[in-house]
Protein backbone atom coordinates (compact mmCIF):
# COMPACT_ATOMS: atom_id res chain seq x y z
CA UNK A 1 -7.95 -1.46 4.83
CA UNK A 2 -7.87 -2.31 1.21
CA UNK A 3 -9.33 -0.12 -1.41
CA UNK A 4 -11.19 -0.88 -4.82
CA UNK A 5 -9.75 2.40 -6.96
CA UNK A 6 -12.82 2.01 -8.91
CA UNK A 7 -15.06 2.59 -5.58
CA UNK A 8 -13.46 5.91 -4.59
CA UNK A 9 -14.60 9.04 -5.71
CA UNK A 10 -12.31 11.37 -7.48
CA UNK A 11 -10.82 13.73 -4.38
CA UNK A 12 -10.79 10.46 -2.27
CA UNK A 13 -8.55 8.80 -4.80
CA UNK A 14 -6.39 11.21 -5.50
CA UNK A 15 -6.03 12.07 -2.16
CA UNK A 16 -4.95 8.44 -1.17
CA UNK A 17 -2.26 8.75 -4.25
CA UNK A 18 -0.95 11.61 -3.60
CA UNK A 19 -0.27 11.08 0.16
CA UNK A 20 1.04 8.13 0.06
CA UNK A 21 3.11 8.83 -3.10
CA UNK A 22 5.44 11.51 -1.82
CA UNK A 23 7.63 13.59 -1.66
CA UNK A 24 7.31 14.69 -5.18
CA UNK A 25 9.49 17.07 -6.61
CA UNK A 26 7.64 20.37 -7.87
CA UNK A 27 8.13 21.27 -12.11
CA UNK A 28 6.73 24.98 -12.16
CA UNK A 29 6.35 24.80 -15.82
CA UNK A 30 6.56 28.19 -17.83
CA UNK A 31 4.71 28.43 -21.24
CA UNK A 32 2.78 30.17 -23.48
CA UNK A 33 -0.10 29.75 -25.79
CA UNK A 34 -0.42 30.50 -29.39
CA UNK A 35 -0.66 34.12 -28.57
CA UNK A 36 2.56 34.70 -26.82
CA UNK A 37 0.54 35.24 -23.29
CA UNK A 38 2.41 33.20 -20.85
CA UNK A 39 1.50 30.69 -18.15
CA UNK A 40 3.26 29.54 -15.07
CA UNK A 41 2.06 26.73 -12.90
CA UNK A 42 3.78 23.71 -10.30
CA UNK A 43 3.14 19.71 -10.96
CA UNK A 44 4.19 17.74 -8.19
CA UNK A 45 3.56 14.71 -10.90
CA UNK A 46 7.21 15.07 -11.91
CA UNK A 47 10.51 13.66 -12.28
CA UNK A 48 13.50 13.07 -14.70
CA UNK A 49 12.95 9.98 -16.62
CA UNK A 50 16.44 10.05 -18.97
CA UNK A 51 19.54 10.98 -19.00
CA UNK A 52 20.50 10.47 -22.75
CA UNK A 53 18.30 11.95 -24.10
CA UNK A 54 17.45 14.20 -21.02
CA UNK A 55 14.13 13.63 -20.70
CA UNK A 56 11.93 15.22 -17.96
CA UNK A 57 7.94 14.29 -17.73
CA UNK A 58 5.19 16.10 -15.81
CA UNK A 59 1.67 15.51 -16.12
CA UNK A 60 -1.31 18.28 -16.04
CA UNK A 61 -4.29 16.37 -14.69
CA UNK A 62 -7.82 17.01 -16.15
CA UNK A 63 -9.85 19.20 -13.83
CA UNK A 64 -11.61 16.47 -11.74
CA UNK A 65 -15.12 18.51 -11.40
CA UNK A 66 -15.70 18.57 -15.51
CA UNK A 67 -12.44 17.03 -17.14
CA UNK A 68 -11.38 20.45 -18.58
CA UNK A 69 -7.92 21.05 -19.09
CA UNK A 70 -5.49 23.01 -17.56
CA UNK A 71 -3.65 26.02 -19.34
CA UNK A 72 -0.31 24.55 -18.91
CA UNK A 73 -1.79 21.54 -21.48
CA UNK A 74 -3.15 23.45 -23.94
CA UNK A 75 -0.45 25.55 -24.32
CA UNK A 76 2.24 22.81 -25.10
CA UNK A 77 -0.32 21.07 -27.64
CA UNK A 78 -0.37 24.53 -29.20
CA UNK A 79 3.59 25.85 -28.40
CA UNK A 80 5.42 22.65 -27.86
CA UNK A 81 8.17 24.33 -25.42
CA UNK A 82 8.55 24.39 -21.66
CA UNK A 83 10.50 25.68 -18.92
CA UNK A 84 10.72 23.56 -16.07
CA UNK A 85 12.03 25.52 -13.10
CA UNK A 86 13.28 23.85 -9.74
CA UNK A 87 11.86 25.57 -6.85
CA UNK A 88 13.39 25.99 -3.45
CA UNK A 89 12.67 26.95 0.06
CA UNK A 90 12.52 30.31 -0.46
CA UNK A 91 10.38 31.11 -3.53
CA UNK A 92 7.67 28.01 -1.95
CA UNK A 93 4.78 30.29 -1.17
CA UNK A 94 5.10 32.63 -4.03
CA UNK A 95 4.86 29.33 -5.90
CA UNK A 96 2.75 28.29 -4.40
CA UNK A 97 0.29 31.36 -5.50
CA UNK A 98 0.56 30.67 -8.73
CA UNK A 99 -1.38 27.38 -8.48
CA UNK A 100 -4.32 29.84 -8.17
CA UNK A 101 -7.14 29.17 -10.94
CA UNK A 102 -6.68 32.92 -12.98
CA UNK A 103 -8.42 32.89 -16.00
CA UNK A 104 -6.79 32.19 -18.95
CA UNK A 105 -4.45 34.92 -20.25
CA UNK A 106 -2.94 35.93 -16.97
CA UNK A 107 0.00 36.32 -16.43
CA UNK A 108 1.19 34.05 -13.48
CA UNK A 109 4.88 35.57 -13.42
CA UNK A 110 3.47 39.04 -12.00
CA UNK A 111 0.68 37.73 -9.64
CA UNK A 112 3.19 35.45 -7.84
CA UNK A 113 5.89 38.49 -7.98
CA UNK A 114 8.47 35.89 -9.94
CA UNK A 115 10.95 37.81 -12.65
CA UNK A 116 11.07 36.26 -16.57
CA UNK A 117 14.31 36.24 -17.87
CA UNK A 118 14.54 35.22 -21.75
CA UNK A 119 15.26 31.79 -22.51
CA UNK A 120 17.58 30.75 -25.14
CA UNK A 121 16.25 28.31 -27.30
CA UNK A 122 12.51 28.12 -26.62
CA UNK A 123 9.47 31.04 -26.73
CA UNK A 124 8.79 30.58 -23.10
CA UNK A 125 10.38 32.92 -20.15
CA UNK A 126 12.61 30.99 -17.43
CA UNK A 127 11.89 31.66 -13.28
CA UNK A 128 14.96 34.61 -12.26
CA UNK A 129 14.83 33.14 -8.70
CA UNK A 130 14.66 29.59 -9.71
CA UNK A 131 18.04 27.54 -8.64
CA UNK A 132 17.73 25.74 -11.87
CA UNK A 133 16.40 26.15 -14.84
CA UNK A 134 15.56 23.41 -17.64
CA UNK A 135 14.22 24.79 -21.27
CA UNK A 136 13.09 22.18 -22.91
CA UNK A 137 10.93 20.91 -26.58
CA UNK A 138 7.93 18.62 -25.48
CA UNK A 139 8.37 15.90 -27.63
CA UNK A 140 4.76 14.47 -27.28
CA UNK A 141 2.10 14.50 -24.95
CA UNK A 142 0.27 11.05 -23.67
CA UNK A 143 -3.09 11.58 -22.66
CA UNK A 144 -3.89 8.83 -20.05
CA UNK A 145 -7.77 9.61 -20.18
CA UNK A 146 -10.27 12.16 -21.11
CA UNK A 147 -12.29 12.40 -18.09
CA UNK A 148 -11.83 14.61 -14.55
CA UNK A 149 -8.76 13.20 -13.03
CA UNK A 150 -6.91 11.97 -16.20
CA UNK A 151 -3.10 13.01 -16.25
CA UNK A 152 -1.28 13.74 -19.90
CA UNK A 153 2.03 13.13 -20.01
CA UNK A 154 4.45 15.97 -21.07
CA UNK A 155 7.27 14.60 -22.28
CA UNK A 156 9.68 17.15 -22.42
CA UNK A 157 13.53 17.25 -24.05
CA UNK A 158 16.10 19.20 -22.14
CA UNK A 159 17.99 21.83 -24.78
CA UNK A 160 19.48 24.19 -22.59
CA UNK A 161 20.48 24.08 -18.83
CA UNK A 162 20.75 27.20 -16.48
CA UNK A 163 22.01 27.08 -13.04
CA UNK A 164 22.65 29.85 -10.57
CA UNK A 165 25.81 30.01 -8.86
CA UNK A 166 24.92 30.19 -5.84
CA UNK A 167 24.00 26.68 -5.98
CA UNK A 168 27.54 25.11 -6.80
CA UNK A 169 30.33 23.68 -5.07
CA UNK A 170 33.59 24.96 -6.11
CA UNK A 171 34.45 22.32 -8.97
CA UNK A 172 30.53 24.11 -10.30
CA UNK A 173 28.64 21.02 -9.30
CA UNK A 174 25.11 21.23 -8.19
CA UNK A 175 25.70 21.25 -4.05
CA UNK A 176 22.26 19.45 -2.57
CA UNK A 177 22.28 21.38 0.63
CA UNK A 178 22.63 24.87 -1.45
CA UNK A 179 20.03 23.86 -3.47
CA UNK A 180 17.57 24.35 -0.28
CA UNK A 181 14.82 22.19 -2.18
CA UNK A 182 11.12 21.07 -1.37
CA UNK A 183 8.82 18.79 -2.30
CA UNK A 184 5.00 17.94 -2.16
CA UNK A 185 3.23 16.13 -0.09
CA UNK A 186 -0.40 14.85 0.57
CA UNK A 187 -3.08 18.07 1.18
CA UNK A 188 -1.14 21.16 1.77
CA UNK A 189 1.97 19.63 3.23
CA UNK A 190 5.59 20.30 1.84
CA UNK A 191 8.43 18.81 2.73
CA UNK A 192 11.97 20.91 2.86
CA UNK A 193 15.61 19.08 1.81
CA UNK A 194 17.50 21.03 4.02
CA UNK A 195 20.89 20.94 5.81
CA UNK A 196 19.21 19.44 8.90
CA UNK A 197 17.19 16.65 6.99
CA UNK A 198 19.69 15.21 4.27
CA UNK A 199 21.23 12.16 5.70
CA UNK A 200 24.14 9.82 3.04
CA UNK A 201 24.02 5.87 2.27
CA UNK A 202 26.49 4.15 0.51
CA UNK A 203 25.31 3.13 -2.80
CA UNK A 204 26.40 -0.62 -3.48
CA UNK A 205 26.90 -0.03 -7.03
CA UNK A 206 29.98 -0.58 -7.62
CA UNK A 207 30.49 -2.93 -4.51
CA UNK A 208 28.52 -5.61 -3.80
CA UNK A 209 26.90 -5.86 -0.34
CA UNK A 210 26.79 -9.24 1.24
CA UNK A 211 23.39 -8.55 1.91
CA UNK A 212 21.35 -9.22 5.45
CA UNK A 213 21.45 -12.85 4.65
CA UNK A 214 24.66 -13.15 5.50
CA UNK A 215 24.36 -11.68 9.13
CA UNK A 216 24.01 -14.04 12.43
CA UNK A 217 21.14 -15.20 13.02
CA UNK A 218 20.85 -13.00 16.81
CA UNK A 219 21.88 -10.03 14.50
CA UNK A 220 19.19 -10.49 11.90
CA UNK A 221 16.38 -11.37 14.67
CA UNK A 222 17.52 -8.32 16.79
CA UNK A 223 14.98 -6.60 18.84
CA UNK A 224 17.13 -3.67 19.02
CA UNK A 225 18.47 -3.24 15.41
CA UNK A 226 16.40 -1.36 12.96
CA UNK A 227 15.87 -2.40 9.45
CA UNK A 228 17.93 0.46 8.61
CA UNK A 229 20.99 -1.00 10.60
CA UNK A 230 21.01 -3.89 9.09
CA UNK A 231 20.45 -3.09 5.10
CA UNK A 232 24.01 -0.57 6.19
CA UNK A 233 25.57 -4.00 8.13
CA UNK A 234 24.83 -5.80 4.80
CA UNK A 235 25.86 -3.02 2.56
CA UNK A 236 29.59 -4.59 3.48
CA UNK A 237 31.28 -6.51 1.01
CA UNK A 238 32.03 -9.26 3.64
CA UNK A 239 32.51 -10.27 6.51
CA UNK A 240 35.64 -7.84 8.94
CA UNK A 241 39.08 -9.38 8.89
CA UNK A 242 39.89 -11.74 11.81
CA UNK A 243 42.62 -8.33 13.13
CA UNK A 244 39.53 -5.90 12.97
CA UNK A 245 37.31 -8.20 15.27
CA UNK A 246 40.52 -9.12 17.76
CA UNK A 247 40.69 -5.31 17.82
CA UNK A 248 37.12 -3.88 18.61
CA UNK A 249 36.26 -7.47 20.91
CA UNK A 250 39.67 -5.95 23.02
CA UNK A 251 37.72 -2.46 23.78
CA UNK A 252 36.57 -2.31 27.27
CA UNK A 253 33.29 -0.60 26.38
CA UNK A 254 32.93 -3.91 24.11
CA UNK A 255 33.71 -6.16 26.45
CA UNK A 256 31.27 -4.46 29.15
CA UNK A 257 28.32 -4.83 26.17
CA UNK A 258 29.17 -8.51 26.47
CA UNK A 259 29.33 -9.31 29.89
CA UNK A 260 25.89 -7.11 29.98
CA UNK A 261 23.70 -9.46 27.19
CA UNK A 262 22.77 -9.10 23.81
CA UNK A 263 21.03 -6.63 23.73
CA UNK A 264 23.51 -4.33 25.38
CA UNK A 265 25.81 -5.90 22.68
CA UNK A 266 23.25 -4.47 19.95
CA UNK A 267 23.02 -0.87 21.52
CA UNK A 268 26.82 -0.42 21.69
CA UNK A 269 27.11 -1.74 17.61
CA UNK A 270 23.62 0.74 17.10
CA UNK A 271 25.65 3.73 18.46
CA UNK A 272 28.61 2.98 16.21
CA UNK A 273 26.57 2.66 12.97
CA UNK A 274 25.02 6.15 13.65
CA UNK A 275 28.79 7.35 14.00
CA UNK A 276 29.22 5.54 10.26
CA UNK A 277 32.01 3.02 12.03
CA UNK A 278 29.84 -0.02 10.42
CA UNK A 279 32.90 -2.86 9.94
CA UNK A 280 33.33 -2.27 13.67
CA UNK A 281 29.58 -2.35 14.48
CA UNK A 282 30.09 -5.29 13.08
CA UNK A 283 32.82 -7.28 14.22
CA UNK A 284 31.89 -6.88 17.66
CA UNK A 285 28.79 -8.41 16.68
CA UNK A 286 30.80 -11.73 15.39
């Protein structure tokens, strides 16, 4: 299937985006307008787009049945200050809540049962049970269109920084699996960064990974090995030392896989990338 953008209507099209572009972190943005009443409300159109400056950007998308705008909009064009809060597993459907139209004026902080706590350097309250808190200046706002469907981007400065201990590792780094995240997905799906569901990859950045190239030709045309095994065979910086494949060919399980075929071969270096042992994975496979 292959879609003309300017043939789908508006839910159709953002539907298809926001499916298939995900997961999406959540900013639930606290502000306020010119008089002082304050707003709180999640974009899943978010992420952190700078480190130096720290810049974070969100977009408020135009109401797609008359291209109005959203509170959370006018109130930075008329306050320029934000709170971007981080939410996590277990503030999700309060959250959630607040994405409830309420007129303008009320107060999203007591309808979702959240507690303001005074920020320090901007008008706008922070989220108590947030993990992490960003207050931040909006340095401009983009409009990307005028009509329903239209996102304006929020381009927000980070001034001040507040995270909740219970968060931390013990040298007060942000710990990922403390943080208990979620994220948005297409319709009313969320995703949850748990414990169970984080999984680690070696970055090659400051190594350089021999890439799948580089692999034997049986290895790269495997019908057993995944894409995934092979972007971690090629994450190596070469090829295992003569020693290393002596070593693992010696193993009787190895030389079993051998005697068996290929693809026996494949399974038995499958089972030891899952168990991280990839150089090994490897030099049986030489």
């Amino acid at each position: 299937m292959t879609l003309d953008p300017n043939d789908l209507s508006i839910p159709e099209l953002y539907g298809y985006l926001s499916t298939a572009v995900a997961p999406r972190p959540i900013a639930f943005a606290s502000t306020i307008d010119a008089e002082g009443r304050v707003n709180l409300s999640p974009f899943s159109y978010f992420n952190v787009f700078s480190t130096v400056p720290p810049i974070l950007v969100f977009s408020p998308i135009r109401r797609g049945r008359d291209g109005s705008s959203k509170d959370t909009l006018n109130n930075v064009l008329a306050v320029p200050e934000v709170v971007i809060n981080i939410v996590s597993y277990p503030m999700v459907e309060q959250m959630s809540l607040t994405s409830t139209e309420y007129p303008a004026g009320v107060n999203e902080f007591e309808k979702g049962g959240f507690t303001p706590l005074a920020s320090e350097v901007v008008r706008p309250p922070r989220v108590r049970e947030s993990p992490v808190s960003f207050e931040c200046t909006v340095d401009r706002v983009i409009p990307l269109g005028d009509g329903g469907g239209a996102g304006n981007l929020v381009v927000a400065r980070v001034v001040r920084i507040h995270i909740s201990d219970r968060v931390t590792d013990a040298d007060g780094a942000l710990d990922t699996r403390k943080l208990d995240l979620v994220a948005r997905m297409g319709g009313n799906d969320y995703c949850y960064a748990g414990p169970d569901s984080l999984f680690e990859i070696p970055k090659p950045l400051r190594t350089l990974g021999m890439g799948i190239d580089r692999l034997p030709s049986h290895v790269r045309n495997s019908s057993v090995l995944t894409g995934n095994n092979l972007g971690r065979l090629g994450n190596l910086e070469g090829m295992p030392e003569e020693q290393l494949i002596e070593q693992v060919r010696s193993r009787p399980e190895v030389q079993r896989a051998r005697r068996r075929g290929t693809q026996h071969l494949h399974q038995l270096a499958q089972s030891f990338l899952l168990e991280g042992r990839v150089a090994e994975a490897l030099a049986m496979l030489l």
